[in-house]
C-alpha atoms as a PDB file:
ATOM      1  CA  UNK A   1      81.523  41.660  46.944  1.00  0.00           C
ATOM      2  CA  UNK A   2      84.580  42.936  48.411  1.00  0.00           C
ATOM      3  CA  UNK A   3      86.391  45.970  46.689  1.00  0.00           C
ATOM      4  CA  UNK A   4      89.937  46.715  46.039  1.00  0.00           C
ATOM      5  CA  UNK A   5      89.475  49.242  48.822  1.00  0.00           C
ATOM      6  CA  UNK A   6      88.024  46.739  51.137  1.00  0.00           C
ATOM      7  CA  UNK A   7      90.108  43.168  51.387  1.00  0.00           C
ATOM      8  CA  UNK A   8      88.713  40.771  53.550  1.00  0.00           C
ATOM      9  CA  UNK A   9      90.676  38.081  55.377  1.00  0.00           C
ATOM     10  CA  UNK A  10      89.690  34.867  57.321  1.00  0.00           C
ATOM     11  CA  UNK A  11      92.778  34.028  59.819  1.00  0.00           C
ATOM     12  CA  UNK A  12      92.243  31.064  62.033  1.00  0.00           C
ATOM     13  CA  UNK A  13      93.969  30.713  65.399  1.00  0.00           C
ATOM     14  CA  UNK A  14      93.698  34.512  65.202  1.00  0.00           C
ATOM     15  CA  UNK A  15      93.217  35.629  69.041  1.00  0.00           C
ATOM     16  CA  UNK A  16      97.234  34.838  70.505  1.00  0.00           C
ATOM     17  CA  UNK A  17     100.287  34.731  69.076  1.00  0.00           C
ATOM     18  CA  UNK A  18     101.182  35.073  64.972  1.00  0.00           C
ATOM     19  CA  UNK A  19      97.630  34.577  64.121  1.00  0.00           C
ATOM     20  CA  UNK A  20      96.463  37.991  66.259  1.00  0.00           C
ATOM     21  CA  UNK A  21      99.614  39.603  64.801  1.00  0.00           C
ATOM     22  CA  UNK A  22      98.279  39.006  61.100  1.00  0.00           C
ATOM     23  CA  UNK A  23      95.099  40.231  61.789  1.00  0.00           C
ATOM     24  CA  UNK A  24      96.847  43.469  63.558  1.00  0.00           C
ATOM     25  CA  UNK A  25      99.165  43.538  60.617  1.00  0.00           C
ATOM     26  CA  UNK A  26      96.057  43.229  58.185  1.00  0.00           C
ATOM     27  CA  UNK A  27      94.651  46.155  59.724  1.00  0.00           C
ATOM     28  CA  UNK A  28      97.171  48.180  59.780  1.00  0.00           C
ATOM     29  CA  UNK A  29      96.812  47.509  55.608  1.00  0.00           C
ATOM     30  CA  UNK A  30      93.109  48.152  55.792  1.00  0.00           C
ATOM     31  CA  UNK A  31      92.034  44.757  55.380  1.00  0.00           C
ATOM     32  CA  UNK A  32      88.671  43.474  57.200  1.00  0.00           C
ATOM     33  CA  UNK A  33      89.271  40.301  59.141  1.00  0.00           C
ATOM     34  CA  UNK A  34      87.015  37.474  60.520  1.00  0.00           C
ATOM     35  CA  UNK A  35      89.163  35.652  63.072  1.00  0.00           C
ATOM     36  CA  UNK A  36      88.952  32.079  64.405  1.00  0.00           C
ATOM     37  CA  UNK A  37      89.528  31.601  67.937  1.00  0.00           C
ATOM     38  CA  UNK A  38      88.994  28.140  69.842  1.00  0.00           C
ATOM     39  CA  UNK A  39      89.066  29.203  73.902  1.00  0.00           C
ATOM     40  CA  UNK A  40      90.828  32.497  74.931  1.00  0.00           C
ATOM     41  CA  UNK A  41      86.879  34.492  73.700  1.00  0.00           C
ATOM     42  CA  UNK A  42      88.210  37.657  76.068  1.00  0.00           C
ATOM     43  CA  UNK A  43      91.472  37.782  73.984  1.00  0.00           C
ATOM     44  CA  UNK A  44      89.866  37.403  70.843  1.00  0.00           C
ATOM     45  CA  UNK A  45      87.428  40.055  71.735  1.00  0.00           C
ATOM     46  CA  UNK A  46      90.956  42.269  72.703  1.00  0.00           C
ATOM     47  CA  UNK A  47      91.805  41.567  69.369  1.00  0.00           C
ATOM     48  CA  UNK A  48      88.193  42.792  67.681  1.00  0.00           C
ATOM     49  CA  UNK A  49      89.086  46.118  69.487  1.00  0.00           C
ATOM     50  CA  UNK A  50      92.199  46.715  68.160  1.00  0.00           C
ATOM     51  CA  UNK A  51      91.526  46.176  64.822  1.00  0.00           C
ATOM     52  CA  UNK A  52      88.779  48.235  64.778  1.00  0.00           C
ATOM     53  CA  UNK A  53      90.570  51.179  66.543  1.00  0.00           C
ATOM     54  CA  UNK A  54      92.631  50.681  63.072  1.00  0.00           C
ATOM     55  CA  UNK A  55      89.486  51.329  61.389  1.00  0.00           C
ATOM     56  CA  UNK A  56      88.768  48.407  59.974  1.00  0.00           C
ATOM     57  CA  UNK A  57      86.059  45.561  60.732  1.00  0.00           C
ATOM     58  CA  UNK A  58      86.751  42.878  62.809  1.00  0.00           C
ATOM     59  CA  UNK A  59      84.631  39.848  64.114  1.00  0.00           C
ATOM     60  CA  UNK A  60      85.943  36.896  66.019  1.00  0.00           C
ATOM     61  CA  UNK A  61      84.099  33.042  65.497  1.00  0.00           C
ATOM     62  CA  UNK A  62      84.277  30.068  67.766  1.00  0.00           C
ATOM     63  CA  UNK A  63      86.450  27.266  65.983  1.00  0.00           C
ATOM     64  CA  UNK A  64      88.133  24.655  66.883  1.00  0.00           C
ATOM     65  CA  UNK A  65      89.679  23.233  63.865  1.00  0.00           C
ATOM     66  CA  UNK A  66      90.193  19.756  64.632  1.00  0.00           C
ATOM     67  CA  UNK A  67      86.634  19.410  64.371  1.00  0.00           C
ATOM     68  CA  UNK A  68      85.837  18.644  60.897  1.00  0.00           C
ATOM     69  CA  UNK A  69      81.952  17.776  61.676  1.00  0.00           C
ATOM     70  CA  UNK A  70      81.339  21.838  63.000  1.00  0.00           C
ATOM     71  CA  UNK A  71      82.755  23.597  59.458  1.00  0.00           C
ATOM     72  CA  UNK A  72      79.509  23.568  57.919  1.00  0.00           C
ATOM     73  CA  UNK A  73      78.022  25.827  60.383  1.00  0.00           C
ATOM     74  CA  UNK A  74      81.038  27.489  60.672  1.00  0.00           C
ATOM     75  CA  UNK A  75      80.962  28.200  57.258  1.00  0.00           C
ATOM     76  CA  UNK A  76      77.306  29.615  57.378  1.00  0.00           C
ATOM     77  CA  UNK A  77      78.596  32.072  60.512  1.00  0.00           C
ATOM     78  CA  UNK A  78      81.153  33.125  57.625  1.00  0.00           C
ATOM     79  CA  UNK A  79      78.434  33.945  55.212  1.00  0.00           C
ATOM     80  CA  UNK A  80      76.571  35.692  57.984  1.00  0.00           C
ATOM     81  CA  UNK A  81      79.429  37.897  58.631  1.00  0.00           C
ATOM     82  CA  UNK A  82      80.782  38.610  55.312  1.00  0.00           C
ATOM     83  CA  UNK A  83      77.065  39.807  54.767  1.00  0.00           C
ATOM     84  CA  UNK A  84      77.252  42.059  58.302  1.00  0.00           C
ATOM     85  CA  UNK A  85      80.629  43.458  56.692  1.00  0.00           C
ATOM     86  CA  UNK A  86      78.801  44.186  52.939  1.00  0.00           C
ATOM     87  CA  UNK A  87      80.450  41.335  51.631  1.00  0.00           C
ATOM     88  CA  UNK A  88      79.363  38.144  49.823  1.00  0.00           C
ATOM     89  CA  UNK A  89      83.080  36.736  49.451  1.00  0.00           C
ATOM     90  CA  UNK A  90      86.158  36.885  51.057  1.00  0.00           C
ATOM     91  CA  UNK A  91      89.839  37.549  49.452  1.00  0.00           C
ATOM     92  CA  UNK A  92      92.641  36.230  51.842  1.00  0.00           C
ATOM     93  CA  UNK A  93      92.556  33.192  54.014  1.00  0.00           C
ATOM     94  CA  UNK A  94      95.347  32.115  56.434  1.00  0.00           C
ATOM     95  CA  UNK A  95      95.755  29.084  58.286  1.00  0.00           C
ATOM     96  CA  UNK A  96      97.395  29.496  61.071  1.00  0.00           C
ATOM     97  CA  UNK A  97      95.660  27.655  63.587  1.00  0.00           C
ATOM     98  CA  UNK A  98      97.634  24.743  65.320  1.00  0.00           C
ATOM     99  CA  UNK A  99      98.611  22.467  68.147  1.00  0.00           C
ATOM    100  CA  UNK A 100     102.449  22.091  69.059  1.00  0.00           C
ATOM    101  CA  UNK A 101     104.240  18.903  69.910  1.00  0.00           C
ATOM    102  CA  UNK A 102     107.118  17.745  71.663  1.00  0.00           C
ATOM    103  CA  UNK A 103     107.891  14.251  71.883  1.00  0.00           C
ATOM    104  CA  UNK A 104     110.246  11.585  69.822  1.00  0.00           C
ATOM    105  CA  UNK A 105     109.368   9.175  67.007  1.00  0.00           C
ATOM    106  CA  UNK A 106     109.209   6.437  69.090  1.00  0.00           C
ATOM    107  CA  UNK A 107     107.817   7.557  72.266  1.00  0.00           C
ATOM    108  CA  UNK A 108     104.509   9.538  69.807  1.00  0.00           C
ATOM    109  CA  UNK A 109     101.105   7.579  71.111  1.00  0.00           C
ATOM    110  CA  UNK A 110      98.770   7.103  68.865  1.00  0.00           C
ATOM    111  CA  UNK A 111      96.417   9.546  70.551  1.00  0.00           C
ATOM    112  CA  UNK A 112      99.088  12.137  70.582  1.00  0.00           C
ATOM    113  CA  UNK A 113      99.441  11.464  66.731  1.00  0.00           C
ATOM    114  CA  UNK A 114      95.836  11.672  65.663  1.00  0.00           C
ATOM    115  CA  UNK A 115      95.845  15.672  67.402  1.00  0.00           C
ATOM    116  CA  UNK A 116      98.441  16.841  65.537  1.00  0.00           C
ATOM    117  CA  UNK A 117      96.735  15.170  62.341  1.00  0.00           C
ATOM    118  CA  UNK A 118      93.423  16.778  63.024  1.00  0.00           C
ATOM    119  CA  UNK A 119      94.621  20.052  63.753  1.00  0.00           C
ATOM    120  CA  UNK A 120      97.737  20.589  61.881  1.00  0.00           C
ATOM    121  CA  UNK A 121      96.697  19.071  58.446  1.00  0.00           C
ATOM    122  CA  UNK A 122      93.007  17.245  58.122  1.00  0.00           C
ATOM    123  CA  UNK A 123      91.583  20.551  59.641  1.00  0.00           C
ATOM    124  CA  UNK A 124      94.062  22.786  57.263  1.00  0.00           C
ATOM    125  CA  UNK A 125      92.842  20.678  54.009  1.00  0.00           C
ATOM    126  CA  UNK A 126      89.043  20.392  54.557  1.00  0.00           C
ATOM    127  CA  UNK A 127      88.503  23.895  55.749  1.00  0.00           C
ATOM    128  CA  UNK A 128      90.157  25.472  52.676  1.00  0.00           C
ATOM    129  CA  UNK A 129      87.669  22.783  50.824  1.00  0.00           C
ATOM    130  CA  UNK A 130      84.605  24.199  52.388  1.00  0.00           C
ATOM    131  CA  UNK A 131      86.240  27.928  52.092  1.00  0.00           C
ATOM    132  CA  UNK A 132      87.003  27.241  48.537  1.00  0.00           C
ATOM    133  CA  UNK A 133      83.478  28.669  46.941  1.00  0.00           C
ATOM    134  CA  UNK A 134      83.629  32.060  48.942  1.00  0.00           C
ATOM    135  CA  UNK A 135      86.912  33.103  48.259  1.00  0.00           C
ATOM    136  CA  UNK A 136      87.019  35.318  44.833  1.00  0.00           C
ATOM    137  CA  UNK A 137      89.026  34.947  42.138  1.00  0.00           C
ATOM    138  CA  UNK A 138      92.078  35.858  42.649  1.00  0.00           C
ATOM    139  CA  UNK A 139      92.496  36.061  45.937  1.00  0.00           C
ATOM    140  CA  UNK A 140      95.723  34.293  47.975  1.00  0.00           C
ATOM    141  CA  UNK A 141      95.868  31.244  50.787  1.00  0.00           C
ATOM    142  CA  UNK A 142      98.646  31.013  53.032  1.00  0.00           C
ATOM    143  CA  UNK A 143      99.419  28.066  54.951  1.00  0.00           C
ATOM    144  CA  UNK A 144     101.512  28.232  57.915  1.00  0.00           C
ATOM    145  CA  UNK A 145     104.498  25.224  58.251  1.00  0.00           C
ATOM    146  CA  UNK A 146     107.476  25.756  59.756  1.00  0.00           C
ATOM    147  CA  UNK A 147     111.217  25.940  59.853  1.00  0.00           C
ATOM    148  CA  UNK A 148     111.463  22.190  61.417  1.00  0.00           C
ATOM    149  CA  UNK A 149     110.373  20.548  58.337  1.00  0.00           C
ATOM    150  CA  UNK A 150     114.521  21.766  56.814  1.00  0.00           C
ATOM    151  CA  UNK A 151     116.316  21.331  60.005  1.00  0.00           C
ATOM    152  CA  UNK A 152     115.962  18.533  62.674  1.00  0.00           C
ATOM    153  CA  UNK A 153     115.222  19.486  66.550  1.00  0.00           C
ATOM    154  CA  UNK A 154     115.281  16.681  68.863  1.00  0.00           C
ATOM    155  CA  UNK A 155     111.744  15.772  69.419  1.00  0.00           C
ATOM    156  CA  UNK A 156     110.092  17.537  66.589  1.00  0.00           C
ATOM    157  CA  UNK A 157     109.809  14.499  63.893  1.00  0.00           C
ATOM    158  CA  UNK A 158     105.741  14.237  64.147  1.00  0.00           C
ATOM    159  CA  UNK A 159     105.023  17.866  64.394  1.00  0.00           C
ATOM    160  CA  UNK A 160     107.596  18.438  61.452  1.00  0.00           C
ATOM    161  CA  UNK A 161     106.105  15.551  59.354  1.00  0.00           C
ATOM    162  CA  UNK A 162     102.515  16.941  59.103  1.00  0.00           C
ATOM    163  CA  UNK A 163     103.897  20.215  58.686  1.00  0.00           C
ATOM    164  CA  UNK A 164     106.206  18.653  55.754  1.00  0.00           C
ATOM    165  CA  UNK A 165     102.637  16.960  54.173  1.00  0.00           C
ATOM    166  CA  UNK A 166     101.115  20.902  54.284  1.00  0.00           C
ATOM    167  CA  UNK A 167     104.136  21.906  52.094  1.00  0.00           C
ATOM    168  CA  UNK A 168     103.249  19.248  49.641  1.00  0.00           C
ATOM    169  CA  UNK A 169      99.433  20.148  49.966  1.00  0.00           C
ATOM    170  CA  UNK A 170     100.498  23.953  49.259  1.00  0.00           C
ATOM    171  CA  UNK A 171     101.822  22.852  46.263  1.00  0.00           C
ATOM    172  CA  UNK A 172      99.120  21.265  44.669  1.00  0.00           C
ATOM    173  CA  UNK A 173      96.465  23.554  46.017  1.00  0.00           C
ATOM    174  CA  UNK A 174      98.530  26.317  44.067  1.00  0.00           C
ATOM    175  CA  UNK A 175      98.545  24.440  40.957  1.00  0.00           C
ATOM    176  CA  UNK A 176      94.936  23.221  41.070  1.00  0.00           C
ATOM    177  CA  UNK A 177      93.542  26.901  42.055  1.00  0.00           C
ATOM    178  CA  UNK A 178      95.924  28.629  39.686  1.00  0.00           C
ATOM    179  CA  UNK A 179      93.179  28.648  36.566  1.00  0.00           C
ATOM    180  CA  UNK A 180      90.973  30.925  39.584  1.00  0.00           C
ATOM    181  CA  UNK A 181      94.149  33.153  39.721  1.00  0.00           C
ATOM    182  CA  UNK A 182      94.209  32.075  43.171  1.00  0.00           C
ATOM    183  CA  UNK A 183      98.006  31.762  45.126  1.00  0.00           C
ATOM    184  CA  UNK A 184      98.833  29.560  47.673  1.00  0.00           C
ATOM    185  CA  UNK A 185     102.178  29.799  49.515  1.00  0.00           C
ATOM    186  CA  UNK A 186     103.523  28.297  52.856  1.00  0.00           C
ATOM    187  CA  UNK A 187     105.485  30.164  55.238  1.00  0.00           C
ATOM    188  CA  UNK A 188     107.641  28.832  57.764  1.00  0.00           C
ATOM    189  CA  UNK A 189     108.394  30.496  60.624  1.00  0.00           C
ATOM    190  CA  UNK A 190     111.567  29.886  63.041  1.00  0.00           C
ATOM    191  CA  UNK A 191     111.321  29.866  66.665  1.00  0.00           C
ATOM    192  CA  UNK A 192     109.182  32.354  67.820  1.00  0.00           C
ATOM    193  CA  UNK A 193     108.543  34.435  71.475  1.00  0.00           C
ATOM    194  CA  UNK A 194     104.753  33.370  71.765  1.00  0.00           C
ATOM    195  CA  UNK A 195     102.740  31.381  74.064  1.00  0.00           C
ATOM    196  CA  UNK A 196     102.843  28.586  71.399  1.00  0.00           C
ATOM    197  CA  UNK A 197     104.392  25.408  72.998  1.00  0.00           C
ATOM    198  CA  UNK A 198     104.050  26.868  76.439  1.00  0.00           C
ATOM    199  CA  UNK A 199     106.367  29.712  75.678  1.00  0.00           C
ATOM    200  CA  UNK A 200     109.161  27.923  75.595  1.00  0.00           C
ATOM    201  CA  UNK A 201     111.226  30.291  73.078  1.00  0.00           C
ATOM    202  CA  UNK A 202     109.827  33.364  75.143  1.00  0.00           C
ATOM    203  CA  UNK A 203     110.061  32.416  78.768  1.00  0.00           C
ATOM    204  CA  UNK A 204     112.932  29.748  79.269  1.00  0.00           C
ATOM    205  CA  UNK A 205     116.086  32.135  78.866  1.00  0.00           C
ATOM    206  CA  UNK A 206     118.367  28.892  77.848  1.00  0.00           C
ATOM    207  CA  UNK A 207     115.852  27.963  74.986  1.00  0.00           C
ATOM    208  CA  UNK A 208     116.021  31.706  73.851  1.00  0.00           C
ATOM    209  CA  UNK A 209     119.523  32.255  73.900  1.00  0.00           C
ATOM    210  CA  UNK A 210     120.896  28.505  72.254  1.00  0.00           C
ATOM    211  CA  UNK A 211     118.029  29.932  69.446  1.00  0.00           C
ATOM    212  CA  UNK A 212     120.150  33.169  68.876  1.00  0.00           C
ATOM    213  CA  UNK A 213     123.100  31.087  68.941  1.00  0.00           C
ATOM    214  CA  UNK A 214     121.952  29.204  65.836  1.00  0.00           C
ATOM    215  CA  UNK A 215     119.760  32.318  64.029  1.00  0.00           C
ATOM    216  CA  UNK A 216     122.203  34.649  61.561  1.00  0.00           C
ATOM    217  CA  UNK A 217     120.399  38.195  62.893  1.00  0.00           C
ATOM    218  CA  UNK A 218     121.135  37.009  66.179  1.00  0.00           C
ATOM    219  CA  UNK A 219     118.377  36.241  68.011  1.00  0.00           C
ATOM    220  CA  UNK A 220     114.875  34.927  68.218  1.00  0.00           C
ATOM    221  CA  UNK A 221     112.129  36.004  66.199  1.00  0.00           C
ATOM    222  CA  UNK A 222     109.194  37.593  67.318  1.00  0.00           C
ATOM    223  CA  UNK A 223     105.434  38.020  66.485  1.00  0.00           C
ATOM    224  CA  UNK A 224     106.272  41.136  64.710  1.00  0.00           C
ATOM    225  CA  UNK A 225     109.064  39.411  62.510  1.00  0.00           C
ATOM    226  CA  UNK A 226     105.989  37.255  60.647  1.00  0.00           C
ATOM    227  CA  UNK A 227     102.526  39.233  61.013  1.00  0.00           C
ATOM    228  CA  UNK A 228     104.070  41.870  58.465  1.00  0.00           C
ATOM    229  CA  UNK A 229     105.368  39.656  56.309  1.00  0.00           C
ATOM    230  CA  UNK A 230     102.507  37.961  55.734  1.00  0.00           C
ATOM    231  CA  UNK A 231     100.482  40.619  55.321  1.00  0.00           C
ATOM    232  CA  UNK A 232     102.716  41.697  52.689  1.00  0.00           C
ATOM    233  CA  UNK A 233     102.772  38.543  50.776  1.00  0.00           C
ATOM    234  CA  UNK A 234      99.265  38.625  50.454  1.00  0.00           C
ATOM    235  CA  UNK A 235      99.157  42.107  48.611  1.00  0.00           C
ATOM    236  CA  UNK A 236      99.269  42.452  44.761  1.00  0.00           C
ATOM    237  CA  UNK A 237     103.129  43.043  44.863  1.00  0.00           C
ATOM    238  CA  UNK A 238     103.386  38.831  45.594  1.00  0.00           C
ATOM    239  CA  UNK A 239     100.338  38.151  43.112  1.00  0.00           C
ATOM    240  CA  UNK A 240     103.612  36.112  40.934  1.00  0.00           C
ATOM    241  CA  UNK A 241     104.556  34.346  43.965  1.00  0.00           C
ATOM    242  CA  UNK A 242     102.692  31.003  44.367  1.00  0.00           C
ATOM    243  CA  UNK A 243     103.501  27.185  45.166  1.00  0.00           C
ATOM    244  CA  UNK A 244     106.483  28.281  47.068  1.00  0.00           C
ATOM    245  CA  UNK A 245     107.687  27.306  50.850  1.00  0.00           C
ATOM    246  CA  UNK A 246     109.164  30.701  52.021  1.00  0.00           C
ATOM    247  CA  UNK A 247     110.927  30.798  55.035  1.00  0.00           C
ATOM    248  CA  UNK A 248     110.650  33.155  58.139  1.00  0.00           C
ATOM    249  CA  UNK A 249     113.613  32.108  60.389  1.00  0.00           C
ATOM    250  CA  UNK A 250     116.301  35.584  60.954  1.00  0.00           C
ATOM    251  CA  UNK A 251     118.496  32.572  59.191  1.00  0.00           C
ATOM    252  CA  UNK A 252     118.189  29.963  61.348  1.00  0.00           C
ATOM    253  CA  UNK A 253     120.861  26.991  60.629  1.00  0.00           C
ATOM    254  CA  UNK A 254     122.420  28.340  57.534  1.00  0.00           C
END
């Protein structure tokens, strides 16, 4: 079982973007990680690497979390690895994994629709049910939404509806894992300078700039802006803080 000294996390989506910030940000706190990552397997091993250089362990699983039918072997690769790292049970899980989406109300398909489902709140909700028996008492879940489900972006209403419905899931998981001593948050990032939604926010100059327009501290946010902060809200310091939506925006729309 894991020590005080020895936190283990389980971060999915955790080779790009905010999810390989966490588990940098993690390590930087001393806290183990196994990582989820669906394609990029040379980034994710990148990742690995880094984390160990923190001196921490580090080991990277094959997911793809639309795919309810593979979590009960993925959960048995999570046994076998908690075991590699001296472990039994894990303390921290973060679900970061996700697809993006931009298209209207109207113009959604079906098939489009059903993805964002899968990934970005069927996937979210079983895994944490399969995860449920491994993580110890008192440990923390954190559940990544996002700023769109308090303001309104053209063509955002589908992605921001099944991010609204993990809000009300984080809610409920917090009060029905609260006798554990378990907390459960959301956090909901802004617009971000990562590969997510083709790097729009990062590489298109007008998307960046109309986002500092609109963002108090001026511009856009960046990896490092949410990594930390997550890392932090998992630590004892939070250990009141559960049930709660807590957004990660520089101020964005005030």
């Amino acid at each position: 079982m894991a020590t005080t000294e020895n936190k283990i996390a389980i971060i999915t989506g955790g080779s790009r973007g905010l999810g390989r910030n966490t588990v940098l940000s993690l390590a930087n706190r001393g806290v183990d990680s196994i990582f989820t990552y669906n394609s990029a397997q040379d980034e994710a091993a990148q990742v690995a690497e880094l984390a160990r250089k923190a001196g921490v362990k580090a080991i990277a699983l094959k997911l793809d979390t639309g795919n309810t039918r593979s979590f009960d072997s993925f959960v048995e690769q999570v046994q076998a690895a908690l075991k590699e790292m001296g472990a039994e049970r894990f303390d921290y899980l973060v679900n970061n994994a996700g697809v993006s989406h931009h298209n209207s109300i109207v113009k959604t398909t079906e098939e489009e629709l059903d993805l964002l489902y899968n990934v970005n709140f069927k996937g979210v909700f079983f895994l944490t049910q399969k995860l449920l028996p491994l993580i110890n008492d008192g440990g923390s879940i954190v559940n990544l939404s996002t700023g769109l489900t308090r303001f309104c972006v053209p063509d955002s209403g589908p992605y921001a509806a099944l991010k609204g419905a993990i809000e009300v899931h984080t809610r409920y998981l917090a009060k029905e894992l609260g006798p554990r001593g378990i907390n459960v948050n959301a956090v909901a990032p802004g617009a971000i300078q990562t590969d997510f939604s083709g790097g729009m926010v990062r590489d298109n100059p007008e998307v960046n700039k109309f986002v500092a327009s609109i963002t108090a501290l001026g511009r856009a946010g960046v990896p490092d802006d949410i990594g930390p902060m997550i890392a932090s809200l998992l630590t004892e310091d939070n250990r009141w803080v559960t049930g709660q939506r807590i957004e990660v925006s520089g101020g964005t729309l005030l």
